[in-house]
C-alpha atoms as a PDB file:
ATOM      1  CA  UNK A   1     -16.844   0.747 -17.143  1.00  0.00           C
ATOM      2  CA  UNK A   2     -15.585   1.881 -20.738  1.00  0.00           C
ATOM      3  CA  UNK A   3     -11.739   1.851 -20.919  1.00  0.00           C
ATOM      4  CA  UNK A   4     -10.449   3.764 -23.516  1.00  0.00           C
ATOM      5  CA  UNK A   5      -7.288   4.724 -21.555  1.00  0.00           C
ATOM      6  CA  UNK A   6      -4.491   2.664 -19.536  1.00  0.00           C
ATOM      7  CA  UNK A   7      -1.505   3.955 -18.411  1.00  0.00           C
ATOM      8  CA  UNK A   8       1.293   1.771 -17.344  1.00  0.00           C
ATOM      9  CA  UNK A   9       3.919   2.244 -15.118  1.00  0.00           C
ATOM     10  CA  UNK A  10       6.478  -0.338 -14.013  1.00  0.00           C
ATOM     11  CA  UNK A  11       9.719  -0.984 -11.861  1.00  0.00           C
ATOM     12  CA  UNK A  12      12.636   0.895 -12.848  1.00  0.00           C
ATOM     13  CA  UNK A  13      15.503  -1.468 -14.646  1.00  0.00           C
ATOM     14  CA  UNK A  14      13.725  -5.007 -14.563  1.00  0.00           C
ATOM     15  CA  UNK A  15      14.472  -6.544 -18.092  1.00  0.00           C
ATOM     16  CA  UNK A  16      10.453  -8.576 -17.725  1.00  0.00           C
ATOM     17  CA  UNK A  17       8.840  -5.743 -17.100  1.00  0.00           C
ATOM     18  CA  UNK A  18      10.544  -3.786 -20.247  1.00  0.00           C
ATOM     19  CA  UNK A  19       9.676  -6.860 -22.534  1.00  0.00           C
ATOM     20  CA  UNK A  20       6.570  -6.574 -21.277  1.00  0.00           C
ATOM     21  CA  UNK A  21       5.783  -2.880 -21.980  1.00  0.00           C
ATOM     22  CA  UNK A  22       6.554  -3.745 -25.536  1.00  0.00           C
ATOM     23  CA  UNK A  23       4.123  -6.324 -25.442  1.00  0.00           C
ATOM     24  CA  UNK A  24       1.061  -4.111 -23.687  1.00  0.00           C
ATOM     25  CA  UNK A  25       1.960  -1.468 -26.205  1.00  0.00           C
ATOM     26  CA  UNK A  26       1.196  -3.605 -29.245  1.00  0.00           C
ATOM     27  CA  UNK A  27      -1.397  -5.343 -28.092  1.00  0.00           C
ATOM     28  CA  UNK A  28      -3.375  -2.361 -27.075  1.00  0.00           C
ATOM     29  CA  UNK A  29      -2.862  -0.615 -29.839  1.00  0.00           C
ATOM     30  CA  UNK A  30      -4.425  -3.883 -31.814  1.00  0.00           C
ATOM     31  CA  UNK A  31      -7.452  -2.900 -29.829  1.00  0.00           C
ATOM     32  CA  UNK A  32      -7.519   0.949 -30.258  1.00  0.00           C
ATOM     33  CA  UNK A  33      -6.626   1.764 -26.766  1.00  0.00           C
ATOM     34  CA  UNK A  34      -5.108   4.509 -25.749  1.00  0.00           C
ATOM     35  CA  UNK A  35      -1.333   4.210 -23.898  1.00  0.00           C
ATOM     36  CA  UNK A  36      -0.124   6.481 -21.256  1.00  0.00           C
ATOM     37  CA  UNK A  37       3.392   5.506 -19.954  1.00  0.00           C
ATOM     38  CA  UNK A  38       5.390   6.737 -17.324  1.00  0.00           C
ATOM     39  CA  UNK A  39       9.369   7.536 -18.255  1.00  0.00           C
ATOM     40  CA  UNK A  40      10.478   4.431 -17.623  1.00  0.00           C
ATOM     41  CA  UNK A  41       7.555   2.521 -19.089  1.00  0.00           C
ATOM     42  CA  UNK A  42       7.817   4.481 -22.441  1.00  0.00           C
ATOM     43  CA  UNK A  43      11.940   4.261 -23.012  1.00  0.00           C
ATOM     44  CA  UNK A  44      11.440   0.617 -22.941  1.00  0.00           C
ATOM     45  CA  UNK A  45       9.603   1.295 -26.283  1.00  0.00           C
ATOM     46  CA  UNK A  46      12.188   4.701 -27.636  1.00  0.00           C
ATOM     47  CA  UNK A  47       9.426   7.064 -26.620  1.00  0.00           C
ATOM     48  CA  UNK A  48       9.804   9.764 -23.694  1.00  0.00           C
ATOM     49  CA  UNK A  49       6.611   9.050 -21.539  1.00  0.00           C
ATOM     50  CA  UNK A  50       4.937  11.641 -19.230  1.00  0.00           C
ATOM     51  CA  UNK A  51       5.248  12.253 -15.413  1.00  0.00           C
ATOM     52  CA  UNK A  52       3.321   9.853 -12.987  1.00  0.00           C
ATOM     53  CA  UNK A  53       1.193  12.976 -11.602  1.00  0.00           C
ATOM     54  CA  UNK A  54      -0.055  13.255 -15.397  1.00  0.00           C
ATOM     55  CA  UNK A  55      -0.717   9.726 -16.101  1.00  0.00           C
ATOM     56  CA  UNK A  56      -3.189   9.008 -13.048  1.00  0.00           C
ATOM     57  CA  UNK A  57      -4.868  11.707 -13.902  1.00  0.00           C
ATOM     58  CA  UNK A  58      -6.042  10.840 -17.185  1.00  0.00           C
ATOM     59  CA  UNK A  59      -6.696   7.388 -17.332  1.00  0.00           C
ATOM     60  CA  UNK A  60      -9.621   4.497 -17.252  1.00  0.00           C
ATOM     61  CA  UNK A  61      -6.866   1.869 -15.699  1.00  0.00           C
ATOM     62  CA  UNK A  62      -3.333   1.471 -14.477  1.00  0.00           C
ATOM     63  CA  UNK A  63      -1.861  -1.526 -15.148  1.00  0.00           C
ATOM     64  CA  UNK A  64       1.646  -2.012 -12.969  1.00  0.00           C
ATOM     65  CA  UNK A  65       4.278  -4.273 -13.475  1.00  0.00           C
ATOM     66  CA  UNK A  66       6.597  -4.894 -10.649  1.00  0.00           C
ATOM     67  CA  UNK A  67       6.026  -5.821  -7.420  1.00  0.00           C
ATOM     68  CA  UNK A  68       4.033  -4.563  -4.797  1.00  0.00           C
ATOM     69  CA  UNK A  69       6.251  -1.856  -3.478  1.00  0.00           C
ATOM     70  CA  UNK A  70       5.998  -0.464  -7.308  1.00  0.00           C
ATOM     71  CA  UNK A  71       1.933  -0.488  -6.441  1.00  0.00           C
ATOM     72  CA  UNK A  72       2.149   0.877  -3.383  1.00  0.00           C
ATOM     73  CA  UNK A  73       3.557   4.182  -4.611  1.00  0.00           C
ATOM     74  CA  UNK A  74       1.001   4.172  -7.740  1.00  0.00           C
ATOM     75  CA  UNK A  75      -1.977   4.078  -5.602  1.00  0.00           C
ATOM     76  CA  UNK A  76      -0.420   6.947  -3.669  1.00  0.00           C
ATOM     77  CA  UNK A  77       0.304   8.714  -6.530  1.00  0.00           C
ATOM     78  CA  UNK A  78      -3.818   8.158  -7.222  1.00  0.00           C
ATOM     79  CA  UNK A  79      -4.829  10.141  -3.769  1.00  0.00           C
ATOM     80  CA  UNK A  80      -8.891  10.559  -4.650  1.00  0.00           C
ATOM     81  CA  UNK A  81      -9.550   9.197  -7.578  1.00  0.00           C
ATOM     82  CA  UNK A  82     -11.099   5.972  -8.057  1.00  0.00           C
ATOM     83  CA  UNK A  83      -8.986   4.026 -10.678  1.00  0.00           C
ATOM     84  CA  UNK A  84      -8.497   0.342 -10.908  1.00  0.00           C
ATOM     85  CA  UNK A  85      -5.280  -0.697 -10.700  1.00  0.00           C
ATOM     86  CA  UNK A  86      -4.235  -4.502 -12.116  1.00  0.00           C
ATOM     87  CA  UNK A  87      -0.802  -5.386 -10.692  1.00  0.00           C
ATOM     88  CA  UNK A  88       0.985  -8.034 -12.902  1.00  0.00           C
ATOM     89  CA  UNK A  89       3.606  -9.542 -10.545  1.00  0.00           C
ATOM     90  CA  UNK A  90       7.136  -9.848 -10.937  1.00  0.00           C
ATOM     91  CA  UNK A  91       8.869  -9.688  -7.391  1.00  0.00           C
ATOM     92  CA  UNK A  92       8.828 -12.106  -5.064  1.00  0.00           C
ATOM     93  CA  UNK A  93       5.282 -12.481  -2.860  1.00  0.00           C
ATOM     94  CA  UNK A  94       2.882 -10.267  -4.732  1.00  0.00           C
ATOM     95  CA  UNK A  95       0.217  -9.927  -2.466  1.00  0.00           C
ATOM     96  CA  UNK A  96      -1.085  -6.663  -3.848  1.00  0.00           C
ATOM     97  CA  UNK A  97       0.399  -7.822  -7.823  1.00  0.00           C
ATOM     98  CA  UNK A  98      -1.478 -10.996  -7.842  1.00  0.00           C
ATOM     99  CA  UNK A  99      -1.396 -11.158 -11.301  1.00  0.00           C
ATOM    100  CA  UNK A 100       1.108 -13.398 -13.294  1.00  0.00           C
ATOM    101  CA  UNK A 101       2.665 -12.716 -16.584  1.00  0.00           C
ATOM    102  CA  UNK A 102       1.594 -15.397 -17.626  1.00  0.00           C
ATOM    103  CA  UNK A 103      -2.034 -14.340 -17.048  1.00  0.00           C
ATOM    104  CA  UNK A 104      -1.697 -10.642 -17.784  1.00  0.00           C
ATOM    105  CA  UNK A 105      -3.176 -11.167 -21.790  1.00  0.00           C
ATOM    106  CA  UNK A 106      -6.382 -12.865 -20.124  1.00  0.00           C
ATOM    107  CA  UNK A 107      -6.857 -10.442 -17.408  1.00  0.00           C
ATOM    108  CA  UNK A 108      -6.810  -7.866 -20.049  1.00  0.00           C
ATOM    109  CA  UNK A 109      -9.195  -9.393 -22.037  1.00  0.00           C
ATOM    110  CA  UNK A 110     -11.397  -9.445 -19.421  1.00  0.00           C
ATOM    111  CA  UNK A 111     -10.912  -5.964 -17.829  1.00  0.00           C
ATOM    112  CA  UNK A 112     -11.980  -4.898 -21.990  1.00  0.00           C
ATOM    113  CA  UNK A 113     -14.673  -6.542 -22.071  1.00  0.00           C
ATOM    114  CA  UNK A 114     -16.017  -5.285 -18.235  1.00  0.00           C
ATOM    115  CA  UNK A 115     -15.380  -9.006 -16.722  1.00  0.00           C
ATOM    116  CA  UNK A 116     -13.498  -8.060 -13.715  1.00  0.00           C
ATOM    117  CA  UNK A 117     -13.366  -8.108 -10.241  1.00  0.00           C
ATOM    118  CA  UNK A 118     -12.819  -5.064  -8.398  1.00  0.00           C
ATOM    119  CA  UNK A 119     -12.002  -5.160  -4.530  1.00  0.00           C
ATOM    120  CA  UNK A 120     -12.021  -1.735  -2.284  1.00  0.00           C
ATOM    121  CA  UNK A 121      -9.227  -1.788  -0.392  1.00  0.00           C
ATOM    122  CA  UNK A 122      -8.998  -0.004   2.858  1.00  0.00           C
ATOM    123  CA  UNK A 123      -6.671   3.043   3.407  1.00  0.00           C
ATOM    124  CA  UNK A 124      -5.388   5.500   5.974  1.00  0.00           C
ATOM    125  CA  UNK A 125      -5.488   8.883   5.915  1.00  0.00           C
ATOM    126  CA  UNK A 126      -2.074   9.644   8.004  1.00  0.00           C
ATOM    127  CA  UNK A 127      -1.280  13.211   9.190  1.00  0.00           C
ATOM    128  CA  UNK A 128       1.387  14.340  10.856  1.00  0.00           C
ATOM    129  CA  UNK A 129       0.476  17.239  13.203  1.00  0.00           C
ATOM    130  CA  UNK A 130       3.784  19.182  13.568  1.00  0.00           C
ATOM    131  CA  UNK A 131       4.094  21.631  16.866  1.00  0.00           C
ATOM    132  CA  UNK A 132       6.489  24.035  15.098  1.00  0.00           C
ATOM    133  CA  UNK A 133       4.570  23.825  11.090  1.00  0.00           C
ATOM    134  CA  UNK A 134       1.738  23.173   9.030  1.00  0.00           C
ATOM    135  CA  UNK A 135       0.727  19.725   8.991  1.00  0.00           C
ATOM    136  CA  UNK A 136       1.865  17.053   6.446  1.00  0.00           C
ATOM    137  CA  UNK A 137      -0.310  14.386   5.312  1.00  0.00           C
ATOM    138  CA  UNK A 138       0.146  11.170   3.161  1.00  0.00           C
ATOM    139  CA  UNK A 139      -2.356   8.355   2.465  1.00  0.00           C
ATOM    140  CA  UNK A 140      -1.531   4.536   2.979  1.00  0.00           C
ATOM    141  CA  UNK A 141      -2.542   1.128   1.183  1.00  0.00           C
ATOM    142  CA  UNK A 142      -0.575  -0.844   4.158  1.00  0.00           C
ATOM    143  CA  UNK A 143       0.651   0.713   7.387  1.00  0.00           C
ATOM    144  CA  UNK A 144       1.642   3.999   8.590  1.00  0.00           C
ATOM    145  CA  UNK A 145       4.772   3.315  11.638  1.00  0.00           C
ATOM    146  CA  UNK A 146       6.361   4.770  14.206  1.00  0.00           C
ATOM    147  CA  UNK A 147       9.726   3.728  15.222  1.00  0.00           C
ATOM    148  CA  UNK A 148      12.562   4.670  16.731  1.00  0.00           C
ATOM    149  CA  UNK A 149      15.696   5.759  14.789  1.00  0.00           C
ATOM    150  CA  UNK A 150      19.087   4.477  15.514  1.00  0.00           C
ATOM    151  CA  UNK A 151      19.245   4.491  19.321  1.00  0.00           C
ATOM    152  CA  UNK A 152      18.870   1.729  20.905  1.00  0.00           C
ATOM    153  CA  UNK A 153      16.485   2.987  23.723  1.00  0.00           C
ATOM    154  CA  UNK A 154      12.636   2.326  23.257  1.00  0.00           C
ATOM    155  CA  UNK A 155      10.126   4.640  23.086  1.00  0.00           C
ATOM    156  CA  UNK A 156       6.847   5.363  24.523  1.00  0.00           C
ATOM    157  CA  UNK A 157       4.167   5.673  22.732  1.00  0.00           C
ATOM    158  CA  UNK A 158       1.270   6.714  23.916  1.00  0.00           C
ATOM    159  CA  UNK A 159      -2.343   5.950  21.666  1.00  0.00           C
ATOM    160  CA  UNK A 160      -5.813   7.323  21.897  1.00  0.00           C
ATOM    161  CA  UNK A 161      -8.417   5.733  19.896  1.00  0.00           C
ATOM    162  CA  UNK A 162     -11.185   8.767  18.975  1.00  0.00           C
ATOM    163  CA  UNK A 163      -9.732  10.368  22.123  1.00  0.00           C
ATOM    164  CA  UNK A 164      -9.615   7.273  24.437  1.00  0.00           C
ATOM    165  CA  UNK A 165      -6.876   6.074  25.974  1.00  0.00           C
ATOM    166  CA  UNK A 166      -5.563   3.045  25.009  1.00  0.00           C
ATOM    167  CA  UNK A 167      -2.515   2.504  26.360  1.00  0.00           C
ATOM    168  CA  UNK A 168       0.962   3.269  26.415  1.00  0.00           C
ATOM    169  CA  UNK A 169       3.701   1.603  24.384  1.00  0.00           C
ATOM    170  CA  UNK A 170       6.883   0.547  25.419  1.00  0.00           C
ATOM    171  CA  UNK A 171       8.416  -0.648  22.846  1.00  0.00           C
ATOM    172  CA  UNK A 172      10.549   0.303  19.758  1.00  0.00           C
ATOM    173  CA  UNK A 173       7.821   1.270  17.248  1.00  0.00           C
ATOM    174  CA  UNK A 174       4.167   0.726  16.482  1.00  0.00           C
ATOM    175  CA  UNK A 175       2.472  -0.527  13.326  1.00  0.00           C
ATOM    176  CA  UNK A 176      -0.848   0.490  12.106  1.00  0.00           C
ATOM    177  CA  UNK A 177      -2.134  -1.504   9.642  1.00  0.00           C
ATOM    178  CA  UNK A 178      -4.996  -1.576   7.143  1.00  0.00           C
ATOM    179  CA  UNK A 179      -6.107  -5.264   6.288  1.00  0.00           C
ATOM    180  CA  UNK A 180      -4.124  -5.190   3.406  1.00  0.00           C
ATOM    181  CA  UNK A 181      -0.769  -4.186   4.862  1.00  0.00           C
ATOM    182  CA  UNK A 182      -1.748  -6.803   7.821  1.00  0.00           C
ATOM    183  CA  UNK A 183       0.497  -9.132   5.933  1.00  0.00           C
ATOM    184  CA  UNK A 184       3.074  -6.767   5.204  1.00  0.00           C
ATOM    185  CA  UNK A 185       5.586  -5.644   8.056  1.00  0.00           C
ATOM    186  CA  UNK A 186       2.507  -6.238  10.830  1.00  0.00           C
ATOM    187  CA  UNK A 187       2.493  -9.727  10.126  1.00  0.00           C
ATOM    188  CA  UNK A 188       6.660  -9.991  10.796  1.00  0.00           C
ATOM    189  CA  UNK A 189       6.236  -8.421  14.102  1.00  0.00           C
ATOM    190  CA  UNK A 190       3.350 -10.850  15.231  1.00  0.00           C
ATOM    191  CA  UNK A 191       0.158  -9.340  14.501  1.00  0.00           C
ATOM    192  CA  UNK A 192      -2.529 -11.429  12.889  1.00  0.00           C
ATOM    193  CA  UNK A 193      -3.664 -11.887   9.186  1.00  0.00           C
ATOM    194  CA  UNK A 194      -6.995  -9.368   8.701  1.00  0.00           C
ATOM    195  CA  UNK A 195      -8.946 -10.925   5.128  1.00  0.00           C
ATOM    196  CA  UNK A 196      -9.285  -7.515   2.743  1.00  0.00           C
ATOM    197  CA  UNK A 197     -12.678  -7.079   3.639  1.00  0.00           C
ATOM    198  CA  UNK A 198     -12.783  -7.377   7.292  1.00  0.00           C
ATOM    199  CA  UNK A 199     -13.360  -3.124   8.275  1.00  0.00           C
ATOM    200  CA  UNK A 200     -10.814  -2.908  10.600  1.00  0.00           C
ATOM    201  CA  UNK A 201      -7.390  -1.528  11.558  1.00  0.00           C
ATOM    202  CA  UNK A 202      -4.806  -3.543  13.605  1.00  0.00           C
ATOM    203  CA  UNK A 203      -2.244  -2.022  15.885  1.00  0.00           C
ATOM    204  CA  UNK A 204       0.692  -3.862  15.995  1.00  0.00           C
ATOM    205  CA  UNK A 205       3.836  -2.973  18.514  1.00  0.00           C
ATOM    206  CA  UNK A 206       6.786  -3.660  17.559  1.00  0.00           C
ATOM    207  CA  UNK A 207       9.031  -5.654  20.370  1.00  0.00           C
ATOM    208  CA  UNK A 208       7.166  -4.114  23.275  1.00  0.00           C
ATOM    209  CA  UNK A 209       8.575  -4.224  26.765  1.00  0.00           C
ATOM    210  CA  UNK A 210       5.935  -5.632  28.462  1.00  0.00           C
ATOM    211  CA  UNK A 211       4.134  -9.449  27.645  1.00  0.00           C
ATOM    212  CA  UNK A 212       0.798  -8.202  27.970  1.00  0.00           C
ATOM    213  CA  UNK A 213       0.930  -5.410  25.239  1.00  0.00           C
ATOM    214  CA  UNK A 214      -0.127  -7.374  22.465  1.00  0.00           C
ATOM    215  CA  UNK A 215      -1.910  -6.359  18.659  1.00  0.00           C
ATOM    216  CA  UNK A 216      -5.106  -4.924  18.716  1.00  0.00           C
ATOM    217  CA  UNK A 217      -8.067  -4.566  15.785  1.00  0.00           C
ATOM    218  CA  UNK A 218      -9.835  -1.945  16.154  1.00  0.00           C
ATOM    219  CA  UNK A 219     -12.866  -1.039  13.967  1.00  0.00           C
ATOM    220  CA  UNK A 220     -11.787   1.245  11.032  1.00  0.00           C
ATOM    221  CA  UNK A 221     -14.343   4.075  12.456  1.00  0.00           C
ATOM    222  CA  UNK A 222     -11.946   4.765  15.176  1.00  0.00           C
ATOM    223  CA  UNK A 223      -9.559   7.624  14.958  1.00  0.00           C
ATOM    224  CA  UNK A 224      -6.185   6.866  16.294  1.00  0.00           C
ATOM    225  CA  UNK A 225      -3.730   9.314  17.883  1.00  0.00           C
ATOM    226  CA  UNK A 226      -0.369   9.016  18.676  1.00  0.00           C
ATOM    227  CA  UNK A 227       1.978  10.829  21.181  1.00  0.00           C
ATOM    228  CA  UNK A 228       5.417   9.760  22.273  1.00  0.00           C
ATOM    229  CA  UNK A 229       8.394  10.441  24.294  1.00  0.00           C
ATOM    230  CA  UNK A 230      11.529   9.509  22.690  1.00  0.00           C
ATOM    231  CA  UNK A 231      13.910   9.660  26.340  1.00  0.00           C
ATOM    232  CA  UNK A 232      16.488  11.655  23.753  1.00  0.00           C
ATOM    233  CA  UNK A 233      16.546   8.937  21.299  1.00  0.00           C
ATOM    234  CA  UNK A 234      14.859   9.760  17.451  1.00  0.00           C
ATOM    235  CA  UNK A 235      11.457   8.870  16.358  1.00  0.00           C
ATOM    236  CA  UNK A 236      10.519   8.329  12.521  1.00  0.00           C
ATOM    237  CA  UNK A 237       6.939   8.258  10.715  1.00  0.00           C
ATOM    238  CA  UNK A 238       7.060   6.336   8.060  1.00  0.00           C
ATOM    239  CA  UNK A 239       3.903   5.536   5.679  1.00  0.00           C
ATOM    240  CA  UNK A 240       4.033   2.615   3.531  1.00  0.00           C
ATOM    241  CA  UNK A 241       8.011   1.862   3.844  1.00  0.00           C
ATOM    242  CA  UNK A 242       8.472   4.318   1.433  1.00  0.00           C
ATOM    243  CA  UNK A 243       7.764   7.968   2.811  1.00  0.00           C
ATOM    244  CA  UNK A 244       7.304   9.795   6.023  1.00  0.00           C
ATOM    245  CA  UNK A 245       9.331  12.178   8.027  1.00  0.00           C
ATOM    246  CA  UNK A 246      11.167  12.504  11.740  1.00  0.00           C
ATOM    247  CA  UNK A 247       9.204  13.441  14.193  1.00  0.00           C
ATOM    248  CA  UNK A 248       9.764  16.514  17.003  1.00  0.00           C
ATOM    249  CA  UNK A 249       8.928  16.607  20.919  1.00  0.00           C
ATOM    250  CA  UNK A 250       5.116  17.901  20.926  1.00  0.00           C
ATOM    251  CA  UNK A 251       4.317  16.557  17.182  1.00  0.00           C
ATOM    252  CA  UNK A 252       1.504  13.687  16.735  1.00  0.00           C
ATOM    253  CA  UNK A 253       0.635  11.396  14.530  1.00  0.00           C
ATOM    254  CA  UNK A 254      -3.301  11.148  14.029  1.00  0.00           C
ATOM    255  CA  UNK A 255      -4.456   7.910  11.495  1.00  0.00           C
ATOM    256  CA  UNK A 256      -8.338   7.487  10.167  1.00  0.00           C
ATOM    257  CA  UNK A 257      -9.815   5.477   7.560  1.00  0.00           C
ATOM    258  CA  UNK A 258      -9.632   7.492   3.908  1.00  0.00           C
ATOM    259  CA  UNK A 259     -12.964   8.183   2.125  1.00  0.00           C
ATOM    260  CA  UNK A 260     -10.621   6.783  -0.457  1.00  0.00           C
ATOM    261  CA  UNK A 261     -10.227   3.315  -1.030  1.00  0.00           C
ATOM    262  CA  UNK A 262      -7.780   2.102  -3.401  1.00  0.00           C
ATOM    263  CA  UNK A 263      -9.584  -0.423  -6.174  1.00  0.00           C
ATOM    264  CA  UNK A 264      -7.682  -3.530  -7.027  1.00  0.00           C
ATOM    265  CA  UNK A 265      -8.598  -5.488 -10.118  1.00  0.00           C
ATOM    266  CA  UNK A 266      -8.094  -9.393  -8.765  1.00  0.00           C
ATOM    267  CA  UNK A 267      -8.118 -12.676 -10.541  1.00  0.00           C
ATOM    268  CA  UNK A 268     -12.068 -13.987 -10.825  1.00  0.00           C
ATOM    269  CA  UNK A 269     -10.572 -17.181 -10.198  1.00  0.00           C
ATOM    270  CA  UNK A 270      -8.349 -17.312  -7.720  1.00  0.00           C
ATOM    271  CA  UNK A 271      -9.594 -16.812  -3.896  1.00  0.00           C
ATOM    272  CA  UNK A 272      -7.444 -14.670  -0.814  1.00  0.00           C
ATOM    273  CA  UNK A 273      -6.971 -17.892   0.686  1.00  0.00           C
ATOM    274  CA  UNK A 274      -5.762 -19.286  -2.060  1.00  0.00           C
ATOM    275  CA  UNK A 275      -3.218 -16.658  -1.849  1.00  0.00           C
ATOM    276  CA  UNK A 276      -2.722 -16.915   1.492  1.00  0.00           C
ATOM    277  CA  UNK A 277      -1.844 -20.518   0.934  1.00  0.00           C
ATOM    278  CA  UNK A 278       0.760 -19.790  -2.447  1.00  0.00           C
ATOM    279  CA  UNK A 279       2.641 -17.407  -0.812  1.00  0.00           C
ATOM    280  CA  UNK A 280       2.894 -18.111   2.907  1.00  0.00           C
ATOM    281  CA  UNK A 281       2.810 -21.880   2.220  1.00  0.00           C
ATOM    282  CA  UNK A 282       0.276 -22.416   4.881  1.00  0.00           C
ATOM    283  CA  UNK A 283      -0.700 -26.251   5.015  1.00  0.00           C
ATOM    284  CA  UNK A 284       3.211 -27.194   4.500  1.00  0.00           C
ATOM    285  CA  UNK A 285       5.401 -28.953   6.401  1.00  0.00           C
END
């Protein structure tokens, strides 16, 4: 794959990732390669930058610096189209951003010269099937959840899997979760770690009532449906942790595997248990 295009986009008012931009610019521009960045991205530099919508759309590779929430909403931005995305980390875990600074001028190098690893990562294709208006729809890298609001009464929740039933949930929320976002909020309330490449989803509830109702992986085939009854209190959708919408008596929530996997650029070096091992310290006592 020729790239004669990156854009860059990075996490709002973090002094590295401004440095950086500087950096990317000149270096890039060494190499006669083409710069798109985002607002933010550019006034690190004096320039103006153009409008995330814009950017995906016209390049050969998004590099993001941040952390992984910062990626998360860049591959959304991407919906269909099938651009690599190299996340340099600088927050905290960086499961998704599993690049280091320190690495970023090699990984370039590489992803120039067409030596790069490219993983397909699962995602959902969430839609929120409203009784009272059109439907809504959003796409997730990690989890799409249901939750309750600020009561303190649980919900029920009741899930079909490609118009099965699977069982009801008692509980305050459910989490469904791609492999990716299995060690995201899934993996706080107690489901299990899924590797990247495992084709599954996981259901994950979220302090259930009962001892028996425990995760579940299902294969990624399987189209889940939720219903729910709130018993007065409010119920939330929210995709990724960073959109969604309340939810209505009679609405549903119906999840699927996208035909669009997001593609991750990921260090030839470096394996997902290695990562596994960095940044949940397994092994340590």
């Amino acid at each position: 794959m020729a790239i004669r295009t990156v854009g860059v986009a990075i996490k709002p008012d973090e002094p590295r990732a401004l440095a950086a931009v500087r950096q990317l610019a000149k270096w890039f521009g060494e190499r006669g390669v083409r710069v798109l960045l985002e607002p933010d991205a550019a006034a690190a530099i004096g320039e103006v930058g153009m409008p995330r919508a814009e950017v995906v759309r016209a390049v050969d590779l998004l590099v993001v610096l941040g952390g992984d929430g910062t990626l998360l909403a860049v591959a959304r931005a991407l919906d269909e189209r099938p651009v690599p995305i190299l996340g340099i980390n600088l927050g905290t875990l960086g499961f998704l951003a599993a690049v280091s600074l320190d690495e970023m001028e090699d990984a370039l190098v590489r992803a120039l010269a067409g030596d790069i690893a490219i993983e397909p990562r699962l995602r959902l294709d969430v839609r929120l099937l409203l009784r009272a208006a059109a439907p809504r729809r959003w796409v997730a890298l990690n989890d799409a959840v249901v939750t309750r609001g600020a009561s303190a009464r649980i919900i029920d929740l009741e899930v079909r899997a490609d118009g099965q039933l699977v069982t009801t949930y008692h509980a305050d929320g459910l989490i469904v979760a791609t492999p990716t976002g299995s060690t995201a909020y899934s993996l706080s309330a107690g489901g299990p770690i899924l590797v990247p490449g495992v084709s599954s989803i996981v259901l994950t509830p979220i302090c259930p009532h009962a001892l028996t109702q425990r995760p579940l992986v299902l294969p990624e085939t399987e189209r889940i449906e939720i219903g729910f009854d709130a018993r007065g209190g409010e119920v939330l959708l929210s995709v990724d942790g960073q959109e969604g919408a309340p939810l209505a008596a009679g609405d549903r929530v119906s999840i699927e595997r996208s035909a669009h996997p997001t593609l991750l650029v990921v260090p030839p070096r470096r394996s997902r248990f290695e990562v596994l091992r960095t940044k949940l310290r397994w092994g340590e006592r």
